[in-house]
N, C-alpha and C. Protein backbone atom coordinates (compact mmCIF):
# COMPACT_ATOMS: atom_id res chain seq x y z
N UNK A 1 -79.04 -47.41 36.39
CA UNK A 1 -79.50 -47.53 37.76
C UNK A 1 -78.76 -46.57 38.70
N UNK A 2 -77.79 -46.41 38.21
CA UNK A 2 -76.43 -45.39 39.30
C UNK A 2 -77.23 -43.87 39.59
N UNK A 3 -77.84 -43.25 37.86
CA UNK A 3 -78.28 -42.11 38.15
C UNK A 3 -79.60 -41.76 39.06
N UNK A 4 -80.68 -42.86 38.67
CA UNK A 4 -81.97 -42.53 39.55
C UNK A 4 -81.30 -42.11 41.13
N UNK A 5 -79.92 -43.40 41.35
CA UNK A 5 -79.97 -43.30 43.11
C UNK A 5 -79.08 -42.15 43.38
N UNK A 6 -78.21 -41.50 42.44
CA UNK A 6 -77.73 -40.54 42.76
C UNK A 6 -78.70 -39.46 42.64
N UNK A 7 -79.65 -39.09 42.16
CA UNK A 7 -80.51 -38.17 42.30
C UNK A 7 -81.05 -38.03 43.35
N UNK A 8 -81.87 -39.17 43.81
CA UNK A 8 -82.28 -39.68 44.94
C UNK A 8 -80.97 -39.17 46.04
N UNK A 9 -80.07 -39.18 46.53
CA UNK A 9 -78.96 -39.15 47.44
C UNK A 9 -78.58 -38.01 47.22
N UNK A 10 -78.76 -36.89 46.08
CA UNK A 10 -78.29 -35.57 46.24
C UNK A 10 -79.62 -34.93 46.88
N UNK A 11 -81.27 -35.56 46.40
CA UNK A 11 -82.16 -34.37 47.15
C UNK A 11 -82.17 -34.86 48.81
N UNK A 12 -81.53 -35.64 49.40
CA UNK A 12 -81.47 -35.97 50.59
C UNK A 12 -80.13 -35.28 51.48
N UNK A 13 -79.48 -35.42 50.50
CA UNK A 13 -78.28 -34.15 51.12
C UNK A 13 -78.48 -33.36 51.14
N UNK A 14 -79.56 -32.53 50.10
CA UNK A 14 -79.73 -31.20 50.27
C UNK A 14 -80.82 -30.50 50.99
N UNK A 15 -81.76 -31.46 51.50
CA UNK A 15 -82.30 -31.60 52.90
C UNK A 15 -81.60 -31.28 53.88
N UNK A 16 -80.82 -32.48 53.88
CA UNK A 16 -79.65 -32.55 55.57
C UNK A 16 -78.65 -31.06 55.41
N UNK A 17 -78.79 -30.12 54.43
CA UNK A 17 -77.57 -29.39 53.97
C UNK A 17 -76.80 -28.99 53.88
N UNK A 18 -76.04 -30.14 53.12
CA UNK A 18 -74.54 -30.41 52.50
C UNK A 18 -74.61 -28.72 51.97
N UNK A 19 -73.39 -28.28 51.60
CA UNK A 19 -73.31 -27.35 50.66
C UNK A 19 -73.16 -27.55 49.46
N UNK A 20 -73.70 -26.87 48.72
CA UNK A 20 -74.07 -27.02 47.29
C UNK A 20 -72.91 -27.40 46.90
N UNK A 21 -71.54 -26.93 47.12
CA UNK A 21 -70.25 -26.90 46.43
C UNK A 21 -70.10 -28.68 46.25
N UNK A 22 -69.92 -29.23 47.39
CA UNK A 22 -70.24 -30.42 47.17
C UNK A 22 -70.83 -31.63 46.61
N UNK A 23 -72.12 -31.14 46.43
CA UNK A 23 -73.01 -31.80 45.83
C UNK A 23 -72.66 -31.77 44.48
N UNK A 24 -72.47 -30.56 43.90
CA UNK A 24 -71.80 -30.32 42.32
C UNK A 24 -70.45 -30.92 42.20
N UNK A 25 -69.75 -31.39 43.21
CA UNK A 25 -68.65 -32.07 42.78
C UNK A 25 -68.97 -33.72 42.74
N UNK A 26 -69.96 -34.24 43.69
CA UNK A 26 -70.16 -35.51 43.38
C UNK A 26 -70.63 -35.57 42.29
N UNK A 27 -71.47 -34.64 41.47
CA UNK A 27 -72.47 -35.29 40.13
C UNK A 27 -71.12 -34.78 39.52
N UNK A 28 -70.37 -34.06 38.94
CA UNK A 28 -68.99 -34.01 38.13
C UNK A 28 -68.18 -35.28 37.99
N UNK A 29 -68.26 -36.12 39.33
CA UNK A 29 -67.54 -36.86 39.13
C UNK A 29 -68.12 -38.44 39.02
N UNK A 30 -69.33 -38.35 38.71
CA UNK A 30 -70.59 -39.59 38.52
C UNK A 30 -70.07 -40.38 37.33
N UNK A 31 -69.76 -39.86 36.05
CA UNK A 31 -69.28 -40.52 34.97
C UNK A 31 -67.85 -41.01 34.91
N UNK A 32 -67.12 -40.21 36.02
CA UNK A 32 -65.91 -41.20 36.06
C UNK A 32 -66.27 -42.18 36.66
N UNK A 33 -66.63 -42.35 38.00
CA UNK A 33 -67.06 -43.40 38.81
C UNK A 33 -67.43 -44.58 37.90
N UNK A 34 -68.51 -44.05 37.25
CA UNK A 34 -69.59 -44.95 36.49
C UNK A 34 -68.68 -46.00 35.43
N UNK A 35 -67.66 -45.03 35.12
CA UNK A 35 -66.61 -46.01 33.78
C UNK A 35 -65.98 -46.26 34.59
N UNK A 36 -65.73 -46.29 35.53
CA UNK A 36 -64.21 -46.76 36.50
C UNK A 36 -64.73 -48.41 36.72
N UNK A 37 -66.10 -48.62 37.51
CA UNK A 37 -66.95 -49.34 37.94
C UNK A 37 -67.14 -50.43 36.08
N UNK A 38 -67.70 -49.80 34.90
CA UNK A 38 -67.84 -50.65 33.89
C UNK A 38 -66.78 -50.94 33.95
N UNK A 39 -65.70 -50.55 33.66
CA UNK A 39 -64.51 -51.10 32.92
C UNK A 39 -63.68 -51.74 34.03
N UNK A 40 -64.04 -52.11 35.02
CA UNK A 40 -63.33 -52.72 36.05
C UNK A 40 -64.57 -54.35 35.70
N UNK A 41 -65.62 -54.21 35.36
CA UNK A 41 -66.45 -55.64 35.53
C UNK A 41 -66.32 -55.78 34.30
N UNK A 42 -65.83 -55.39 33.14
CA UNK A 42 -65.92 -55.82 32.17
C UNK A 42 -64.57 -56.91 31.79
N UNK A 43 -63.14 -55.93 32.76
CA UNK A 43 -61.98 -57.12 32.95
C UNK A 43 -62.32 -57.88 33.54
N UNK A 44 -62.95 -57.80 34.93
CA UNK A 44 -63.32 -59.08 35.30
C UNK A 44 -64.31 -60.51 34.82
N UNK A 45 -65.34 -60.08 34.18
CA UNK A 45 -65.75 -60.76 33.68
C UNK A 45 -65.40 -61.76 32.65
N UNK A 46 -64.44 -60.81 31.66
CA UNK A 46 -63.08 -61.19 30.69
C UNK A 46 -62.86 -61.92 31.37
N UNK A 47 -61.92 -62.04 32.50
CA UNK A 47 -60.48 -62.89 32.65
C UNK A 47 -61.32 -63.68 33.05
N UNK A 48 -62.79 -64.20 33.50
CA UNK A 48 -63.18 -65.01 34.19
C UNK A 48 -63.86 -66.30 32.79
N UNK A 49 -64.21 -65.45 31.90
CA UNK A 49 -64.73 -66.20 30.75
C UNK A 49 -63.06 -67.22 30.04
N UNK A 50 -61.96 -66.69 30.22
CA UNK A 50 -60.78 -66.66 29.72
C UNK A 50 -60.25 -68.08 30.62
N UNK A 51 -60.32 -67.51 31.67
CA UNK A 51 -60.19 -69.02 32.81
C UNK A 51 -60.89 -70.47 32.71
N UNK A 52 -62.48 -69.87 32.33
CA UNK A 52 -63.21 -71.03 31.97
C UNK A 52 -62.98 -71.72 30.85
């Protein structure tokens, strides 16, 4: 779901226009985000199953 809306949110920046330099640094850094985000709900979910 992350990528459709980041696609979506880069052709809208590049409408409003951002400079390209930019835009190539947010999609570079999409897959960290993306594992930062899993692996942060996946502890949480853990410690929450762990509690119960």
């Amino acid at each position: 779901m992350v990528i459709p809306y980041s696609l979506w949110a880069l052709s809208h920046l590049r409408r409003a226009g951002l400079p390209p330099a930019s835009r190539a640094l947010g999609l570079a850094l999409l897959p960290l985000a993306t594992g930062t985000v899993h692996t942060l709900a996946r502890r949480l979910t853990r410690t929450a199953r762990q509690a119960a």
